[in-house]
PDB file of N, CA and C in Angstrom:
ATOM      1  N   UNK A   1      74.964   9.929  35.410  1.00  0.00           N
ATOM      2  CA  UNK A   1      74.360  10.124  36.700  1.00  0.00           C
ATOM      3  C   UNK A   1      72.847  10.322  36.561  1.00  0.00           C
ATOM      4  N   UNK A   2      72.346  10.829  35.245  1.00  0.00           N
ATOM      5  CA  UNK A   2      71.188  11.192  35.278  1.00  0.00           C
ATOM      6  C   UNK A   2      70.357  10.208  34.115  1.00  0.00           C
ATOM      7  N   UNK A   3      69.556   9.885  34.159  1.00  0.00           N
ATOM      8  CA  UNK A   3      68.804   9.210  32.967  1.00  0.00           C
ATOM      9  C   UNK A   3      68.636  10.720  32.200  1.00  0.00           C
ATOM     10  N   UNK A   4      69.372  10.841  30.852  1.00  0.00           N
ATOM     11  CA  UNK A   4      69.499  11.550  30.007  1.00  0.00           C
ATOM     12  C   UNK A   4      68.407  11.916  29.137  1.00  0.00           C
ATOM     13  N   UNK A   5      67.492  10.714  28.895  1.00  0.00           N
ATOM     14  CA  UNK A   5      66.008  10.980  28.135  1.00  0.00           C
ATOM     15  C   UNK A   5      65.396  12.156  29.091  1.00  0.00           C
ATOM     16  N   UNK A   6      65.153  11.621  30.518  1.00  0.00           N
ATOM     17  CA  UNK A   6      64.535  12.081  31.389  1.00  0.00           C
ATOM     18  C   UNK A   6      65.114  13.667  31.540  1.00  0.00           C
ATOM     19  N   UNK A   7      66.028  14.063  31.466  1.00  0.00           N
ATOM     20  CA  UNK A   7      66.615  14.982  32.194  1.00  0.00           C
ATOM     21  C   UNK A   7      66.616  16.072  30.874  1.00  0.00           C
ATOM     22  N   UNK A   8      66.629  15.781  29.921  1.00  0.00           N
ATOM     23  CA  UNK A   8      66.121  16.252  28.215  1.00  0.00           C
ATOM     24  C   UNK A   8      65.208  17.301  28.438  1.00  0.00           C
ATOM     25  N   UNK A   9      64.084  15.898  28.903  1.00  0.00           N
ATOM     26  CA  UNK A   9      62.669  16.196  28.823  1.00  0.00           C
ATOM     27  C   UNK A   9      62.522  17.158  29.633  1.00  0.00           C
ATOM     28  N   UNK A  10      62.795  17.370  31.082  1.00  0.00           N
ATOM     29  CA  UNK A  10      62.429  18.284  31.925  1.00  0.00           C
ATOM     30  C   UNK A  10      62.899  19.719  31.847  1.00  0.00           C
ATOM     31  N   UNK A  11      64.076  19.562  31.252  1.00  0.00           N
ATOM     32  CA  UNK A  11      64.762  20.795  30.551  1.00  0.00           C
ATOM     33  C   UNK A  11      64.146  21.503  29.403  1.00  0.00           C
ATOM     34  N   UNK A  12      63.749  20.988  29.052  1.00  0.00           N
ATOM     35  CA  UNK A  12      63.131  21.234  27.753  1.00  0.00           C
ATOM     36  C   UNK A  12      61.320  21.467  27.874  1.00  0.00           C
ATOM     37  N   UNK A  13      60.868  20.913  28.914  1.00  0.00           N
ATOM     38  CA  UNK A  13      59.450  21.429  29.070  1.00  0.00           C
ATOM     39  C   UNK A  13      59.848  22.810  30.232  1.00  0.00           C
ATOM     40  N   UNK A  14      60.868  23.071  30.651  1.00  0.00           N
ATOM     41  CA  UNK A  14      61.153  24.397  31.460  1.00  0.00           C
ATOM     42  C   UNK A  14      61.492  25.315  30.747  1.00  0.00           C
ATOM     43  N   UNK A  15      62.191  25.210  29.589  1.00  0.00           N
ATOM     44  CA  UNK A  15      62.415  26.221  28.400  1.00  0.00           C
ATOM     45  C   UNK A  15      61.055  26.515  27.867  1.00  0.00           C
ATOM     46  N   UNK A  16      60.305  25.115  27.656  1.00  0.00           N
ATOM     47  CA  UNK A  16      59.185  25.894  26.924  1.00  0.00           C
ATOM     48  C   UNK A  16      57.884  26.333  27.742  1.00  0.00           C
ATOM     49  N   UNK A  17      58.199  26.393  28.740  1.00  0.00           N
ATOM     50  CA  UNK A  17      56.566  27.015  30.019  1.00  0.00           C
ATOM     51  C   UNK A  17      57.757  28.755  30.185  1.00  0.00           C
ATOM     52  N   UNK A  18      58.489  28.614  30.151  1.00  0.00           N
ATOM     53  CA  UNK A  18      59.227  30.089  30.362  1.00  0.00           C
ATOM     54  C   UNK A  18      58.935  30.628  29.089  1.00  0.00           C
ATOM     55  N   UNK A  19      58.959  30.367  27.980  1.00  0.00           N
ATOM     56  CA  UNK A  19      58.898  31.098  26.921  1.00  0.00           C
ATOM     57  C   UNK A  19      57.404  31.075  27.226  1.00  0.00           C
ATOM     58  N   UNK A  20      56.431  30.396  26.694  1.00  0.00           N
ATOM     59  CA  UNK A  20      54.706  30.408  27.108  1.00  0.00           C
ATOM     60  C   UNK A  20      54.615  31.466  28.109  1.00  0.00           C
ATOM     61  N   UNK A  21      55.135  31.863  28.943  1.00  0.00           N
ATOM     62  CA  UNK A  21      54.944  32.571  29.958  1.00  0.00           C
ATOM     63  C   UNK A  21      55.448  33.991  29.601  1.00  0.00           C
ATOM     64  N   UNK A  22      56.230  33.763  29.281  1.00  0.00           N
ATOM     65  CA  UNK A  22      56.701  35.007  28.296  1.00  0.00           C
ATOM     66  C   UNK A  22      56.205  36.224  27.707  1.00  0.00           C
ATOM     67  N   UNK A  23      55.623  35.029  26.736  1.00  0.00           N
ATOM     68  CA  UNK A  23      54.672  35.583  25.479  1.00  0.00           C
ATOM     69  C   UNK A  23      53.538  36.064  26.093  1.00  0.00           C
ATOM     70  N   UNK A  24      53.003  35.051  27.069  1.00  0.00           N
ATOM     71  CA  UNK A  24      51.440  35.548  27.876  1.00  0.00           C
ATOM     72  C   UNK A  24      51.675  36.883  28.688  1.00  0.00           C
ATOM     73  N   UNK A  25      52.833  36.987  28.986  1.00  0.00           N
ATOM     74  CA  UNK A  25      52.927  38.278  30.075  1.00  0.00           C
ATOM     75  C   UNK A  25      53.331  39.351  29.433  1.00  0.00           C
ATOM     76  N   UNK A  26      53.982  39.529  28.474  1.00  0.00           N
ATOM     77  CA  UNK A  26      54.968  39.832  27.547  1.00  0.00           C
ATOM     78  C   UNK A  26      54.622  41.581  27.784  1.00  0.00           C
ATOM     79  N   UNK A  27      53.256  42.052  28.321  1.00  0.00           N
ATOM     80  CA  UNK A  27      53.184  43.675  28.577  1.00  0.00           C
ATOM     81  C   UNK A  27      53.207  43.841  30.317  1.00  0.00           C
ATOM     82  N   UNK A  28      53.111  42.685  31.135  1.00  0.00           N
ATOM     83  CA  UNK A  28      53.814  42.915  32.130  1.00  0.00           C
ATOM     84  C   UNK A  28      54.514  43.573  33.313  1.00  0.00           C
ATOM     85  N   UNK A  29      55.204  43.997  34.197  1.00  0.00           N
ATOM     86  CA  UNK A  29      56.260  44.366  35.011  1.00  0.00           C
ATOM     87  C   UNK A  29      57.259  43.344  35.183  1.00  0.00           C
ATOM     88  N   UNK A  30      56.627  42.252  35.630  1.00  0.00           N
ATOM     89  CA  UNK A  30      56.654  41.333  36.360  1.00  0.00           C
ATOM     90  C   UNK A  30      57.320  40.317  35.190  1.00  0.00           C
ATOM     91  N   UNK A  31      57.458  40.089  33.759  1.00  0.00           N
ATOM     92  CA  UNK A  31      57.235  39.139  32.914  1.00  0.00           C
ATOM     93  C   UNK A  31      58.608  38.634  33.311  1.00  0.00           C
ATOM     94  N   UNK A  32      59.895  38.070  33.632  1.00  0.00           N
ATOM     95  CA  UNK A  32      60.651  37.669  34.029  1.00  0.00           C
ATOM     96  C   UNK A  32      60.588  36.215  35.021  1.00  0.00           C
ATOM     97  N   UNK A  33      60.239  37.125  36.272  1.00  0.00           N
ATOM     98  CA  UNK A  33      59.883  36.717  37.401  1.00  0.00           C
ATOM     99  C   UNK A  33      58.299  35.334  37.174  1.00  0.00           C
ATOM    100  N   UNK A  34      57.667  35.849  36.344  1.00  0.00           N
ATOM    101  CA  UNK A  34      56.574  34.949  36.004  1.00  0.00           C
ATOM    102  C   UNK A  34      57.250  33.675  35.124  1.00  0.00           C
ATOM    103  N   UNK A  35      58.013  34.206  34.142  1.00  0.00           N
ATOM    104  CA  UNK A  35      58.587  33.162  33.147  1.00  0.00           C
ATOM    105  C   UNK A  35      59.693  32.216  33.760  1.00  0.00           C
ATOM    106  N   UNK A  36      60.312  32.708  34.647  1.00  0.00           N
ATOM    107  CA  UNK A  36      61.112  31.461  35.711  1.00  0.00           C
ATOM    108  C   UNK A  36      60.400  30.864  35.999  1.00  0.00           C
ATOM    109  N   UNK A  37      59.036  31.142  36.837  1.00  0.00           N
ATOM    110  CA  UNK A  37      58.377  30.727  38.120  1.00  0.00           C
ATOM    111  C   UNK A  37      57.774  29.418  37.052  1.00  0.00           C
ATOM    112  N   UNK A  38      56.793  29.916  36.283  1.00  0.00           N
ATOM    113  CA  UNK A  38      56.491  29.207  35.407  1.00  0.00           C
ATOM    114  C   UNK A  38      57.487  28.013  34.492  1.00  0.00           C
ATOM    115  N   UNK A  39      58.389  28.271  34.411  1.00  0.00           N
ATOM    116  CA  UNK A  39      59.780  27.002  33.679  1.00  0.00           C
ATOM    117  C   UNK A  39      59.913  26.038  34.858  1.00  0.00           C
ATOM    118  N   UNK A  40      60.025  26.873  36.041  1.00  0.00           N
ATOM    119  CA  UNK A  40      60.164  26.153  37.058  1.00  0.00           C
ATOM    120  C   UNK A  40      59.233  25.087  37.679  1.00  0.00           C
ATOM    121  N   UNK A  41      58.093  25.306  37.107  1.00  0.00           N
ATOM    122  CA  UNK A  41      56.998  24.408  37.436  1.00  0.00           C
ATOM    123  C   UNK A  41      56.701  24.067  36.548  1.00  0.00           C
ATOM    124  N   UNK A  42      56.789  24.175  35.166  1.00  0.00           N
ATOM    125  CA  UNK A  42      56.679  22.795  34.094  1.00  0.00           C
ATOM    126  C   UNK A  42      58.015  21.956  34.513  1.00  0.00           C
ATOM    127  N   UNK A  43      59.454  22.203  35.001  1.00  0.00           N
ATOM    128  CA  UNK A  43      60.403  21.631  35.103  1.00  0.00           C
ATOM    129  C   UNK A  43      59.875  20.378  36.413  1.00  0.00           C
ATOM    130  N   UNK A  44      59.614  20.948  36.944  1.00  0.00           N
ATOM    131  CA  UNK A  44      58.809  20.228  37.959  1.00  0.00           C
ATOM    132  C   UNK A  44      57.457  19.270  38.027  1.00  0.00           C
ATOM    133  N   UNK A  45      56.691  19.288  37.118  1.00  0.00           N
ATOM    134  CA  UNK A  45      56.102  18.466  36.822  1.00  0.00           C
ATOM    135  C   UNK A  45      56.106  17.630  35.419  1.00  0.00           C
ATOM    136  N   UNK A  46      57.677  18.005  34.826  1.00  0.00           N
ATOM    137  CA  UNK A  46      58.103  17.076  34.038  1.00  0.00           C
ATOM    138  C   UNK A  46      58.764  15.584  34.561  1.00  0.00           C
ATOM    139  N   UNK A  47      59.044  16.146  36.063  1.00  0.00           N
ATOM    140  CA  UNK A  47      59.614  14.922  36.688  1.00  0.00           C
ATOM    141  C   UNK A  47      61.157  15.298  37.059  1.00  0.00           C
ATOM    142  N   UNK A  48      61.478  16.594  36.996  1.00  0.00           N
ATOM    143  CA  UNK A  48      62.537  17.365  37.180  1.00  0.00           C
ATOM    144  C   UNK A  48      62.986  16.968  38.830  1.00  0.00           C
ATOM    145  N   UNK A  49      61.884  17.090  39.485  1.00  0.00           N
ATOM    146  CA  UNK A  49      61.919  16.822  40.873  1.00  0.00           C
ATOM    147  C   UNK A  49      62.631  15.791  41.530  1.00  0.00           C
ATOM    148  N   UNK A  50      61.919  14.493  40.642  1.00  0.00           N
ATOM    149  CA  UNK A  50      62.636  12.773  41.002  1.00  0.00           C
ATOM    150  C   UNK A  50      63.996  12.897  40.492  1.00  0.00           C
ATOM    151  N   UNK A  51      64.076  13.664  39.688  1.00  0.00           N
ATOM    152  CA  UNK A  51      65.798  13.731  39.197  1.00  0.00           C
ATOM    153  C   UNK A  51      66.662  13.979  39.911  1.00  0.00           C
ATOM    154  N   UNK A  52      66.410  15.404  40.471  1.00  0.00           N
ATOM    155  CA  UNK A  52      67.139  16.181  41.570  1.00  0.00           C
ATOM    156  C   UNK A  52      67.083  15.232  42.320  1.00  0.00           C
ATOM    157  N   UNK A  53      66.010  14.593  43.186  1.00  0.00           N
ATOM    158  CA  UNK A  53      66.301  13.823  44.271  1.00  0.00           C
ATOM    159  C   UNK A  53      67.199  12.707  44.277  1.00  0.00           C
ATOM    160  N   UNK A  54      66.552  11.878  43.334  1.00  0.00           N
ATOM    161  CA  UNK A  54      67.459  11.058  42.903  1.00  0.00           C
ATOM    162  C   UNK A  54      68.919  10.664  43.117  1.00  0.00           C
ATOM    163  N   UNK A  55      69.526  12.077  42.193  1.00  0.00           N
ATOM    164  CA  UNK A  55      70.638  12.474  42.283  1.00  0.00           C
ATOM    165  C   UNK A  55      71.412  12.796  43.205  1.00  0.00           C
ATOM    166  N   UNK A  56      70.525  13.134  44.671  1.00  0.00           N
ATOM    167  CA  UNK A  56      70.978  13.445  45.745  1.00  0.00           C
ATOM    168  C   UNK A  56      71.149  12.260  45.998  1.00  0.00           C
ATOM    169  N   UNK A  57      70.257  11.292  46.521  1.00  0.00           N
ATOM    170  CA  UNK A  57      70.436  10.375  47.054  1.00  0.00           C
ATOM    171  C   UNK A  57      71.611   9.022  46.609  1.00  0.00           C
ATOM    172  N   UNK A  58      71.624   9.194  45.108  1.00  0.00           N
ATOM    173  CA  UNK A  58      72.619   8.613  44.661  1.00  0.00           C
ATOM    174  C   UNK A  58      74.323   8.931  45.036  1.00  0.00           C
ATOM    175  N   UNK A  59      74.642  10.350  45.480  1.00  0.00           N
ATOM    176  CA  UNK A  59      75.508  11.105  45.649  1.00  0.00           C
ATOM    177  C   UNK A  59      75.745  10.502  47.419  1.00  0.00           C
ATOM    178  N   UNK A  60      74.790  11.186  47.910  1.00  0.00           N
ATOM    179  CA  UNK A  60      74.945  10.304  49.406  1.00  0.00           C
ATOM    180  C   UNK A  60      75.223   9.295  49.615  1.00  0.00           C
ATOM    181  N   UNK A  61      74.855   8.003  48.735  1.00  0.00           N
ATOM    182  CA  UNK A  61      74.839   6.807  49.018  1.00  0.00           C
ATOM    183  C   UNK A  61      76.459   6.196  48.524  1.00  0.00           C
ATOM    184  N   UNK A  62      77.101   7.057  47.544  1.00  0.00           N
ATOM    185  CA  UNK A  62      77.900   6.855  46.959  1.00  0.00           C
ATOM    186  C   UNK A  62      79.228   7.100  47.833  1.00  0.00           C
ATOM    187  N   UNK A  63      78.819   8.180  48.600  1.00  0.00           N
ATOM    188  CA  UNK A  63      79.739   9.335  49.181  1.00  0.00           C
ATOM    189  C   UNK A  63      80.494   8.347  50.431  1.00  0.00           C
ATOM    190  N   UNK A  64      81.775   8.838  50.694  1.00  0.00           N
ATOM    191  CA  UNK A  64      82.031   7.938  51.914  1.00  0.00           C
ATOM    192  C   UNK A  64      82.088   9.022  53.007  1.00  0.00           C
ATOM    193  N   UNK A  65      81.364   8.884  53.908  1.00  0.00           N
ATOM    194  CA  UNK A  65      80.720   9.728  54.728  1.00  0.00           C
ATOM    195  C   UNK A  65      80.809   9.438  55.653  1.00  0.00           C
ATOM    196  N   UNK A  66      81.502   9.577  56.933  1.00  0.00           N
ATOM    197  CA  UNK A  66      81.475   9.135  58.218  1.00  0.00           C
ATOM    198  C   UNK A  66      80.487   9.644  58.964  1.00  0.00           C
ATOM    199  N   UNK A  67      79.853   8.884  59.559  1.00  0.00           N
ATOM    200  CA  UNK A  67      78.547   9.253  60.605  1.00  0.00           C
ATOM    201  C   UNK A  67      79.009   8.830  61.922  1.00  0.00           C
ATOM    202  N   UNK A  68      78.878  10.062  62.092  1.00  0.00           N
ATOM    203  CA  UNK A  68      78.990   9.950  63.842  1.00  0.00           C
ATOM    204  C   UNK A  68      77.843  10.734  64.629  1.00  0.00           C
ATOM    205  N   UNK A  69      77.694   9.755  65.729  1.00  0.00           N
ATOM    206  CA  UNK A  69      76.539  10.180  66.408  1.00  0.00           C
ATOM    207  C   UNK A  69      76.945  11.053  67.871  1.00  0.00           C
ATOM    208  N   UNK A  70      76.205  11.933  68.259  1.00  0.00           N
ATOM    209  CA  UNK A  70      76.623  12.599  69.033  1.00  0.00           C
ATOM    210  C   UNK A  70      75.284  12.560  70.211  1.00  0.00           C
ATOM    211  N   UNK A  71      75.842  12.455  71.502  1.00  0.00           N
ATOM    212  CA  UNK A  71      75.280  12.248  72.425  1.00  0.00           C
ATOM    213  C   UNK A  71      75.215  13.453  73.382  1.00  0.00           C
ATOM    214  N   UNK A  72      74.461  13.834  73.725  1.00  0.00           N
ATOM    215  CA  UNK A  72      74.676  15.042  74.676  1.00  0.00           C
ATOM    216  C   UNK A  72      73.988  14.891  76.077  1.00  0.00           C
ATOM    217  N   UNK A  73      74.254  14.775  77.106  1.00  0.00           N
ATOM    218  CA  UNK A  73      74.019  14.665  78.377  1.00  0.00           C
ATOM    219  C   UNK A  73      74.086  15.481  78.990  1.00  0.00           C
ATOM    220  N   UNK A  74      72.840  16.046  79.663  1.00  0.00           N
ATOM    221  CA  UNK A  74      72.476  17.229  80.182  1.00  0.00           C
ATOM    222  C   UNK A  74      72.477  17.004  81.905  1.00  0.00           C
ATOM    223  N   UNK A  75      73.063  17.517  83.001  1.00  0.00           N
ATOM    224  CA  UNK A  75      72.944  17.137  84.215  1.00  0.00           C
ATOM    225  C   UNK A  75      72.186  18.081  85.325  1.00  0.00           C
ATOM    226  N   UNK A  76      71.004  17.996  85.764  1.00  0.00           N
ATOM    227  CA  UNK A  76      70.700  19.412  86.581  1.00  0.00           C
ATOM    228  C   UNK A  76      71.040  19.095  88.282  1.00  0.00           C
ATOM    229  N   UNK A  77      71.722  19.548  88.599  1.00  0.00           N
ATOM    230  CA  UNK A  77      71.519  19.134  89.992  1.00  0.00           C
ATOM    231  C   UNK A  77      70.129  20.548  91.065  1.00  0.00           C
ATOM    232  N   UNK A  78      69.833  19.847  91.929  1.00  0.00           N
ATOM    233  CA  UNK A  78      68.292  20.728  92.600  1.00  0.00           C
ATOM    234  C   UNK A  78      69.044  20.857  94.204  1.00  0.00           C
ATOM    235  N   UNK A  79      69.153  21.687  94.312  1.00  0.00           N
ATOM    236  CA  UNK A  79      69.837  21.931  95.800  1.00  0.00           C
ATOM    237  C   UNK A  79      68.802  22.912  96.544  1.00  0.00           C
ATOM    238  N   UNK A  80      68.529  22.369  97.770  1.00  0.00           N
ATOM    239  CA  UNK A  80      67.226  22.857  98.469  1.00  0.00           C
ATOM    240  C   UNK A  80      67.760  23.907 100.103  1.00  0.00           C
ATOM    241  N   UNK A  81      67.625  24.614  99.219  1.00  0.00           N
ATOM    242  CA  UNK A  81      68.022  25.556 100.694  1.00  0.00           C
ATOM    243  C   UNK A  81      67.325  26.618 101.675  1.00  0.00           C
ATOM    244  N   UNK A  82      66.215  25.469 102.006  1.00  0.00           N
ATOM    245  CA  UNK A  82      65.267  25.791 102.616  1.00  0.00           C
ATOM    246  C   UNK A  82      65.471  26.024 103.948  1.00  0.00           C
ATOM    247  N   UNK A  83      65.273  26.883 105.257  1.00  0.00           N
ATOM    248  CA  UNK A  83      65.790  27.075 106.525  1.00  0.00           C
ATOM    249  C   UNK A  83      65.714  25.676 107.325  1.00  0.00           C
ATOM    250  N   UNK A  84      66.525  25.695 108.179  1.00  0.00           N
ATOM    251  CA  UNK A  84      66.028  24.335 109.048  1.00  0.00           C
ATOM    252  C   UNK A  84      65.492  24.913 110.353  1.00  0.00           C
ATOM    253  N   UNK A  85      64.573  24.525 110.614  1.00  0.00           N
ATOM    254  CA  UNK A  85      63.679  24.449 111.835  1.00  0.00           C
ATOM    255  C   UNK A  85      64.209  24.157 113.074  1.00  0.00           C
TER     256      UNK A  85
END
């Protein structure tokens, strides 16, 4: 489902921006929360992104999915009940 080189790579540059992040924060509160955030955005500009999508769209396209459209018709009626003269 996935180009496997590709999907390697992005995994593997998210392991290593989390560890980098790690080490840089490493006296911290926060060093956790930084080292996701950070995996998460080397994962993401490894091309992690086109994958996921990808994958969606391949899944959808694959999927047998009934589409139905739904119509909704709204009716106001204006009734004027103004005195008569």
């Amino acid at each position: 489902m996935f180009p496997r080189a590709s999907l390697k790579f992005a995994l593997l540059a998210a392991l290593a921006g989390s560890v980098v992040a790690f080490i840089r924060h490493r006296g911290e509160r926060r060093v956790r929360s930084l080292a996701v955030l950070q995996g998460l955005e080397w994962f993401l500009s490894a091309g992690g992104a086109s994958l996921l999508t990808g994958a969606i769209r391949r899944t959808l396209e694959d999927a047998d999915l009934e589409v139905t459209e739904r119509l909704t018709r709204v009716e106001q009626t204006v009734v004027d009940h103004a005195p008569e003269l």
